[in-house]
N, C-alpha and C. Protein backbone atom coordinates (compact mmCIF):
# COMPACT_ATOMS: atom_id res chain seq x y z
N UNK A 1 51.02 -4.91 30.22
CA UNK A 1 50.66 -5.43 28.92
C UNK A 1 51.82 -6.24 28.38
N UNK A 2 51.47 -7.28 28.03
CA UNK A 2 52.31 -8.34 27.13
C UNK A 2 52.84 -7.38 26.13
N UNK A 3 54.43 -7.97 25.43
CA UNK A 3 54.44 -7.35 24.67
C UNK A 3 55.12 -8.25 22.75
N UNK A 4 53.82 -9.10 23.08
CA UNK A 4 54.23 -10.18 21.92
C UNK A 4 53.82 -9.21 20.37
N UNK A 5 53.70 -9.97 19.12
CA UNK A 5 53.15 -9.01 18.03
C UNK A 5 51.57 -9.60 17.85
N UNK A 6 51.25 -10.61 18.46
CA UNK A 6 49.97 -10.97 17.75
C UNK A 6 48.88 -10.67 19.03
N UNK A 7 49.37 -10.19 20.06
CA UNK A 7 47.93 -9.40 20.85
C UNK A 7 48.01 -7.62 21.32
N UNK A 8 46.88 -7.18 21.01
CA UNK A 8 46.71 -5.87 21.12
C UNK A 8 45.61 -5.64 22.36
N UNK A 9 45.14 -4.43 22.76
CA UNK A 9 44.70 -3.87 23.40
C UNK A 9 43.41 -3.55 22.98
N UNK A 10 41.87 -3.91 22.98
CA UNK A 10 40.99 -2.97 22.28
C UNK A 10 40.61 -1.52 22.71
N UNK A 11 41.03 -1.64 24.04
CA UNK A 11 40.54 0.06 24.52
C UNK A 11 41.93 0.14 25.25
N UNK A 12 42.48 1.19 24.82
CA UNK A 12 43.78 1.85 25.44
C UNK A 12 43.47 1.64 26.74
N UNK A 13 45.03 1.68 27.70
CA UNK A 13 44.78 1.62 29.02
C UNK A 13 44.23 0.82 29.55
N UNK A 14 43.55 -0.22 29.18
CA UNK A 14 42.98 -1.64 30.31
C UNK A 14 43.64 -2.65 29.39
N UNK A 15 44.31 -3.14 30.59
CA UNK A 15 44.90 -4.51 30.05
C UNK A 15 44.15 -5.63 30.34
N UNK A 16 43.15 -5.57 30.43
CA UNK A 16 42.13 -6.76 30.72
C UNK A 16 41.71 -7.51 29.99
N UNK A 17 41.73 -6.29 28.43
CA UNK A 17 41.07 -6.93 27.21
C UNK A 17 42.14 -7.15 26.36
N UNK A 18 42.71 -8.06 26.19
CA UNK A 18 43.26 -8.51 25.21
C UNK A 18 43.09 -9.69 24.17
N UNK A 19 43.08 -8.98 22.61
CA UNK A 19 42.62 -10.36 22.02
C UNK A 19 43.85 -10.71 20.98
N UNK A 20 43.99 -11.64 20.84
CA UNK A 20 44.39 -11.96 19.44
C UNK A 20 44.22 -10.99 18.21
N UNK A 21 45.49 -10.93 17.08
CA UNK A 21 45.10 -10.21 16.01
C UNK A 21 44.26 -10.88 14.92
N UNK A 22 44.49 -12.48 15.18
CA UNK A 22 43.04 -13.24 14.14
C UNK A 22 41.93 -13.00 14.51
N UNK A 23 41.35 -12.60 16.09
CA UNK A 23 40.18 -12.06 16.60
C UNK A 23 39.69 -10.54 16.13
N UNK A 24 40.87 -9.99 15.82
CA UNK A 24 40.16 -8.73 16.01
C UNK A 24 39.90 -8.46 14.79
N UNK A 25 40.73 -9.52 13.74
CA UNK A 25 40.38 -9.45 12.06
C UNK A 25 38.96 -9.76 11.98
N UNK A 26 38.76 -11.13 12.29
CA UNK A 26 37.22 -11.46 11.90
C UNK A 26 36.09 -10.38 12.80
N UNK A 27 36.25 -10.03 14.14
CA UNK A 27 35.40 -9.17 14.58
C UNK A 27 35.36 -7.93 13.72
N UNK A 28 36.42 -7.25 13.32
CA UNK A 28 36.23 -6.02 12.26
C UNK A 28 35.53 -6.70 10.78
N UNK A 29 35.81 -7.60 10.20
CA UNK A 29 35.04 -8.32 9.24
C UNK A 29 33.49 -8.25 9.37
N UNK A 30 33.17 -8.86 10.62
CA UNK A 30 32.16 -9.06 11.45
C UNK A 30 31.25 -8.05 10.83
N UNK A 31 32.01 -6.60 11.53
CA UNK A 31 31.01 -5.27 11.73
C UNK A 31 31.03 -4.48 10.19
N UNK A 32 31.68 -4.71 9.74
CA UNK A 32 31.90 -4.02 8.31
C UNK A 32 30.71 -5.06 7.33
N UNK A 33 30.45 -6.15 7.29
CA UNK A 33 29.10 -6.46 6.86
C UNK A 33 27.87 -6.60 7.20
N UNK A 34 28.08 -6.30 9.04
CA UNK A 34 26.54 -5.94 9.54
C UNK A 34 26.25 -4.07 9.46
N UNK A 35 27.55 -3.35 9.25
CA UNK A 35 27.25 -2.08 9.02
C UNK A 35 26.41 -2.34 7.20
N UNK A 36 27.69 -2.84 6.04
CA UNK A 36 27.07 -2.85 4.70
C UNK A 36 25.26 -3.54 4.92
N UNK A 37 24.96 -4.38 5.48
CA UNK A 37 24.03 -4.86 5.57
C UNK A 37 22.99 -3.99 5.75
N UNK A 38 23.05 -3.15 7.00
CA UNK A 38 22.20 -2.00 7.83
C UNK A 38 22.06 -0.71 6.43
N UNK A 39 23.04 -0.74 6.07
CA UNK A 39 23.05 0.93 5.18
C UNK A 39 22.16 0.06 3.69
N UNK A 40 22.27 -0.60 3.74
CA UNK A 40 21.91 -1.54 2.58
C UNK A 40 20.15 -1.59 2.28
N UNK A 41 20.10 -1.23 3.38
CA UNK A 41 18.40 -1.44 3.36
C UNK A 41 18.16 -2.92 3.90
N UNK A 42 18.89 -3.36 3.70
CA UNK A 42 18.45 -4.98 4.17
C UNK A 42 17.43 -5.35 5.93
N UNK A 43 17.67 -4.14 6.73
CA UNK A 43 16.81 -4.14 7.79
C UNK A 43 15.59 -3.23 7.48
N UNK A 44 15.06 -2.89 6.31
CA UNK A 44 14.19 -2.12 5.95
C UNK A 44 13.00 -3.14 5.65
N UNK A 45 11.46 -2.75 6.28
CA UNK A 45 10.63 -3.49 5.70
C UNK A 45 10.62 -3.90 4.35
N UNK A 46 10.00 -5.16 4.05
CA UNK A 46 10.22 -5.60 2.40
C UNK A 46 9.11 -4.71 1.92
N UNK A 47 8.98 -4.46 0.58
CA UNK A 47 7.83 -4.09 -0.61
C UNK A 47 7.25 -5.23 -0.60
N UNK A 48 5.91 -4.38 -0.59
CA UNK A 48 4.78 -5.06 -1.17
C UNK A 48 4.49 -6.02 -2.32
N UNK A 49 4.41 -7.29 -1.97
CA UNK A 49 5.23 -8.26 -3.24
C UNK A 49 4.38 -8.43 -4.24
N UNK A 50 2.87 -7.66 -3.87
CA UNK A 50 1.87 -7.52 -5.31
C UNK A 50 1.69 -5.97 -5.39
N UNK A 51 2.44 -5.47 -6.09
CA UNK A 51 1.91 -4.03 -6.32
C UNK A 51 0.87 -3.88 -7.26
N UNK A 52 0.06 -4.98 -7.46
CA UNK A 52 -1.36 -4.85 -8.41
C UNK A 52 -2.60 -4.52 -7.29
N UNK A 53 -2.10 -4.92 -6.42
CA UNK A 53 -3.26 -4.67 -5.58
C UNK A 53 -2.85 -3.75 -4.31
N UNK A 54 -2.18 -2.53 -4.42
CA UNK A 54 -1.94 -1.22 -4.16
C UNK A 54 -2.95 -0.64 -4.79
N UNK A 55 -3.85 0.55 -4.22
CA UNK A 55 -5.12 1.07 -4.60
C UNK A 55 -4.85 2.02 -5.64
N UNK A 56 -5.71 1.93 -7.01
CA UNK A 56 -5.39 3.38 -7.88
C UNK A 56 -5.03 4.47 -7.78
N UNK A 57 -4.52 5.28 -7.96
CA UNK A 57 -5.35 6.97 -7.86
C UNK A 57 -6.28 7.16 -8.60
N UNK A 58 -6.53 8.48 -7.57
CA UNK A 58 -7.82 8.84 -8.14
C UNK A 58 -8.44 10.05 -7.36
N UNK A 59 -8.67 11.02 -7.79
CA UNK A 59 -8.85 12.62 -7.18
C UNK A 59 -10.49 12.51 -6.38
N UNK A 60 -11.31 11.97 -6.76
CA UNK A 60 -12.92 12.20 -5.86
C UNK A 60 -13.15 10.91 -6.11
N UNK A 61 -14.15 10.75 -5.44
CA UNK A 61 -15.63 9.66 -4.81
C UNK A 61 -16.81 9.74 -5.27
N UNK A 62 -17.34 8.96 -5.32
CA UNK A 62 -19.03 9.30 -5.98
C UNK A 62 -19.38 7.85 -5.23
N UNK A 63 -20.82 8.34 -4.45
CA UNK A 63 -21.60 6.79 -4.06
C UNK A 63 -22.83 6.89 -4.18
N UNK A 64 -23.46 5.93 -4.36
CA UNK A 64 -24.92 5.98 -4.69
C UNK A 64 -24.93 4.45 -5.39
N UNK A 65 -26.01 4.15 -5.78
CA UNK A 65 -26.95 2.76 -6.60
C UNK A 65 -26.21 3.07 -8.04
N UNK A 66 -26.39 2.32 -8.62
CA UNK A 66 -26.03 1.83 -10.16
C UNK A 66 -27.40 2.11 -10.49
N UNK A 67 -27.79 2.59 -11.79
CA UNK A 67 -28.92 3.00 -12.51
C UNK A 67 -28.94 2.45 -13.82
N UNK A 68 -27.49 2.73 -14.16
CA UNK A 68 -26.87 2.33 -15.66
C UNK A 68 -25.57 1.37 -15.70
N UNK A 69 -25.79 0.44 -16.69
CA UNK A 69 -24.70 -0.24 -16.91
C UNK A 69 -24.36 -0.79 -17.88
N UNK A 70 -23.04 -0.88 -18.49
CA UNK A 70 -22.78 -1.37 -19.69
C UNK A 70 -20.89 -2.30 -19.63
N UNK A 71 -20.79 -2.11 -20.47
CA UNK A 71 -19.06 -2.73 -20.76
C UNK A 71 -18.36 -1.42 -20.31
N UNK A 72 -18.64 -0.72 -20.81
CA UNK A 72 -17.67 0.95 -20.88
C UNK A 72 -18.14 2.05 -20.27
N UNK A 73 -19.22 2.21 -19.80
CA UNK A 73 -19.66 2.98 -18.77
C UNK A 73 -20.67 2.36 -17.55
N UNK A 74 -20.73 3.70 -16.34
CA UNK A 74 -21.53 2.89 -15.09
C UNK A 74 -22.03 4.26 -15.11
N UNK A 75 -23.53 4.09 -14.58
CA UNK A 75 -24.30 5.54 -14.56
C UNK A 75 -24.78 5.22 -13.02
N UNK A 76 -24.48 6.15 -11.96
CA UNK A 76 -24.83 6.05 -10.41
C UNK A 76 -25.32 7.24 -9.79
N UNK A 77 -26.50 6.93 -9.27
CA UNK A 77 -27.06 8.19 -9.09
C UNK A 77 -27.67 8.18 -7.13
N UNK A 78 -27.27 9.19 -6.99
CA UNK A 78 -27.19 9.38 -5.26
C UNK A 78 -28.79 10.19 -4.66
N UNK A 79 -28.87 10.48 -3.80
CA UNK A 79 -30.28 11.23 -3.19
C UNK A 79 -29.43 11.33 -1.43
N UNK A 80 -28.92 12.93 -1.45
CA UNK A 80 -28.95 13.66 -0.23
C UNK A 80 -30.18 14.52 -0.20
N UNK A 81 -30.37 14.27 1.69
CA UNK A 81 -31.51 14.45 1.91
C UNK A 81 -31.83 16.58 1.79
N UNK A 82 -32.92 16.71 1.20
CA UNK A 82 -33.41 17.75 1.00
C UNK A 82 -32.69 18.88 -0.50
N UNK A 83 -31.61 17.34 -0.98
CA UNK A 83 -31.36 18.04 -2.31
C UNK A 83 -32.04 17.20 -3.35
N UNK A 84 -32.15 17.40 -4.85
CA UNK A 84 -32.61 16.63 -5.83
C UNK A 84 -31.21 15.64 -6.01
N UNK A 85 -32.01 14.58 -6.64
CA UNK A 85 -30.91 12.98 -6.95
C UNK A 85 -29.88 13.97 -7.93
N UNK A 86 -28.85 13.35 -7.64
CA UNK A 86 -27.46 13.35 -8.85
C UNK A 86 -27.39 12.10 -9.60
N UNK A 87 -26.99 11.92 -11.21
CA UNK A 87 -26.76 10.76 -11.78
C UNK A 87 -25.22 11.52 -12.41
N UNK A 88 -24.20 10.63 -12.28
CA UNK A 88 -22.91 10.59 -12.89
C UNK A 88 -22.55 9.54 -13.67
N UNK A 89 -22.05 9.63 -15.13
CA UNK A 89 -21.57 8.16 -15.90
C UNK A 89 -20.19 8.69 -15.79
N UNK A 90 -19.38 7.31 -15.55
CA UNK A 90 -18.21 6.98 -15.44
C UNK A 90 -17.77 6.01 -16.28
N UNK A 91 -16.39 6.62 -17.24
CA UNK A 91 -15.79 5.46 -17.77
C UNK A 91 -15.12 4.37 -17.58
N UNK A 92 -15.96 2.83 -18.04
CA UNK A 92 -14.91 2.16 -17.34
C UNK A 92 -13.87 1.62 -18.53
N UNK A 93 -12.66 1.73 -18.04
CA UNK A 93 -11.01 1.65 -18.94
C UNK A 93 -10.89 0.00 -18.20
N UNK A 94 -9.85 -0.81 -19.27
CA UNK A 94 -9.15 -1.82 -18.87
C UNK A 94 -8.17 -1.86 -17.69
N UNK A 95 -7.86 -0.52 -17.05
CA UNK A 95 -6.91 -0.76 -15.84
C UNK A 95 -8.30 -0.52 -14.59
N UNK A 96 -9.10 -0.18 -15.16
CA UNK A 96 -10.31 0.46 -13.56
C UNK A 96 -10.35 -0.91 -12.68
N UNK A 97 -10.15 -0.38 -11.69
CA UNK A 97 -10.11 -1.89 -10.80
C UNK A 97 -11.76 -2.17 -9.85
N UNK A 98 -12.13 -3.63 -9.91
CA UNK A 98 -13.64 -3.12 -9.91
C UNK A 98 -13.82 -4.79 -8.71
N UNK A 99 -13.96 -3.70 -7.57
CA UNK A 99 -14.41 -4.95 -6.26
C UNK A 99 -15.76 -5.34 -6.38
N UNK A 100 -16.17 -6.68 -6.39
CA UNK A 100 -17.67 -6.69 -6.19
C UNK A 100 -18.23 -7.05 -7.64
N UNK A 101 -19.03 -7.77 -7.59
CA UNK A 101 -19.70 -8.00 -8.82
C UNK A 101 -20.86 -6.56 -8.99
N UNK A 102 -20.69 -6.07 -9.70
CA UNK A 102 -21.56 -5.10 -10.59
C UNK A 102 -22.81 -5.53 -11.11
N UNK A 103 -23.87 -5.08 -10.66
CA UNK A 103 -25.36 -5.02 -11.43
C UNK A 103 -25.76 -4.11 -10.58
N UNK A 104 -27.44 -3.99 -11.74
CA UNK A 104 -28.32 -2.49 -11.22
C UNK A 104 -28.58 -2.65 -10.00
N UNK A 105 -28.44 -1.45 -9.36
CA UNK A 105 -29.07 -1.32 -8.23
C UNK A 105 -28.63 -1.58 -7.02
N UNK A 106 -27.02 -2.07 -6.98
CA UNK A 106 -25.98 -2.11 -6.46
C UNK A 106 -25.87 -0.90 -6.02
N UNK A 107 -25.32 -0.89 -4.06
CA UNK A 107 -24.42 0.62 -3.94
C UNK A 107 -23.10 0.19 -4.31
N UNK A 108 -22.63 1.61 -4.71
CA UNK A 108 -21.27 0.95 -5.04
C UNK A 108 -20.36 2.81 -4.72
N UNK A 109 -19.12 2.59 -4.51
CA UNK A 109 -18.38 3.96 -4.33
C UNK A 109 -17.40 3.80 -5.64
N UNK A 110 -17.74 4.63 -5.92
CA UNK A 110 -16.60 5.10 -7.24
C UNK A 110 -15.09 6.25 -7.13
N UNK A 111 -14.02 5.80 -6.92
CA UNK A 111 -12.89 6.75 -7.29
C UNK A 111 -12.67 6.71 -8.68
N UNK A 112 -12.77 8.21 -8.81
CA UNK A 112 -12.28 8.53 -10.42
C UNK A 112 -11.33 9.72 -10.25
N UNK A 113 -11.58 9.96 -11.64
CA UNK A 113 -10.55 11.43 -12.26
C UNK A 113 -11.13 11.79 -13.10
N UNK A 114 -10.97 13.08 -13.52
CA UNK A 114 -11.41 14.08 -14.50
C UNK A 114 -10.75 14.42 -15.47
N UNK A 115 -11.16 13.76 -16.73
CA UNK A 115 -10.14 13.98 -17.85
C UNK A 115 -11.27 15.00 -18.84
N UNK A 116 -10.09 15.10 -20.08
CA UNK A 116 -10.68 15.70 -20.84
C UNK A 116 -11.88 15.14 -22.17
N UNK A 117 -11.75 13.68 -21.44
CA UNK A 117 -12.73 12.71 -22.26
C UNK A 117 -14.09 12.49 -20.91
N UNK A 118 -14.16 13.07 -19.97
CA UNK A 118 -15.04 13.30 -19.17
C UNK A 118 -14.34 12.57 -17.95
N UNK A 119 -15.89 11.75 -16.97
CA UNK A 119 -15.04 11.59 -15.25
C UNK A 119 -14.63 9.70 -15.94
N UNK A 120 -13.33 9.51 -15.22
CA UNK A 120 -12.62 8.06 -15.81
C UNK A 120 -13.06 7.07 -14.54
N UNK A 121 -13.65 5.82 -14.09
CA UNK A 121 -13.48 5.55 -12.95
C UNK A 121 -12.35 4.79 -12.73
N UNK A 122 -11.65 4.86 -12.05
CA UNK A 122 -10.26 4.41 -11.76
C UNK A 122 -10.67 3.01 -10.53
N UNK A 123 -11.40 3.03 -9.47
CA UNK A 123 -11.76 2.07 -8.69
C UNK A 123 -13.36 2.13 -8.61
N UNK A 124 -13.84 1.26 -8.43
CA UNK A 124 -15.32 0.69 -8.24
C UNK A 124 -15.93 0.00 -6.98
N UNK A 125 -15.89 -0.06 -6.24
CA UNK A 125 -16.07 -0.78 -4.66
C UNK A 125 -17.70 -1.23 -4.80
N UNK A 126 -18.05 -2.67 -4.45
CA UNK A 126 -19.47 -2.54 -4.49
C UNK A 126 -19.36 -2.98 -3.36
N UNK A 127 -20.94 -2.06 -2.74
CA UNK A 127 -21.23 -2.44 -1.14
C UNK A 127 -21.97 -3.58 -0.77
N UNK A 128 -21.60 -4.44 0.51
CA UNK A 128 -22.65 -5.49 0.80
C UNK A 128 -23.92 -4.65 0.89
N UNK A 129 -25.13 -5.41 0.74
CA UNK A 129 -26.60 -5.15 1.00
C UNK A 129 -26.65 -4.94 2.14
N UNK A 130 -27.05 -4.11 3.40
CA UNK A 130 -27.42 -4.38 4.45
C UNK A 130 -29.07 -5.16 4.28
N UNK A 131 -28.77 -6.06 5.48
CA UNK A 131 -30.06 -6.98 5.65
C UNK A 131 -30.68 -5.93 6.53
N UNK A 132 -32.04 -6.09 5.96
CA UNK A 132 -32.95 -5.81 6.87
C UNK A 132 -33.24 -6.52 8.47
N UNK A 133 -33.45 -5.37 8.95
CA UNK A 133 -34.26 -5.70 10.65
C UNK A 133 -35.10 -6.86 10.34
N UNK A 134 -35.39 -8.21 11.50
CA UNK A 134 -36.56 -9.02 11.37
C UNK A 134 -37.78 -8.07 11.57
N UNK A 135 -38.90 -8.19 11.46
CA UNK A 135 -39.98 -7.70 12.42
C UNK A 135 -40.92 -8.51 12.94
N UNK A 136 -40.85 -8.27 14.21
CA UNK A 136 -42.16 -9.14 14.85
C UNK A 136 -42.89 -8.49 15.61
């Protein structure tokens, strides 16, 4: 090993590697802002850059046709087979987020919640129509 002041050794014992001490400044520079970088989050997927359209909460489901409709409530009423129809009204609030244009007779799935002002609907999903079979 040379024994000037401006080259060092990076791994003890092999004299093979020798760099410069301006090299080994910027290489330690180097790693000390791709480490800050890494701990930084900066290699972390980004957020979601519309968090408006992240889905509500909302504790249950309700699906069935629209029966009832207004500004502030939706009345939807279901038919499983070999029970009698269910009808549920749901409030709709200024944050309820509501896919699909709304009218009677629409299927539509409802996420809500259960408050103490009754069930709130929090999301509204309306379903395409399935088309009917041709027949010939």
């Amino acid at each position: 090993m040379t024994g000037t002041s401006n080259e060092a050794s990076l791994i003890p014992g092999l004299t093979a590697l020798v760099y410069d001490a301006s090299v080994q400044a910027r290489f330690a520079t180097l790693l000390m802002v791709a480490g800050t970088l890494l701990t930084s989050g900066w290699s972390q997927q980004p957020a979601k850059a519309d968090s408006a359209k992240s889905e509500p909460k909302y504790d249950q489901t309700f699906s069935g046709l629209i029966v009832e409709l207004s500004a502030t409530k939706i009345t939807v009423s279901r038919s499983i087979l070999g029970k009698p129809a269910e009808k549920r009204t749901f409030s709709i609030k200024p944050d309820t987020r509501i896919e699909g244009k709304l009218r009677v007779h629409a299927k539509v799935t409802v996420g809500f919640v259960t408050t103490d002002q009754g069930d709130v609907a929090r999301l509204v999903v309306v379903r395409p129509a399935q088309k009917q079979p041709d027949k010939k």
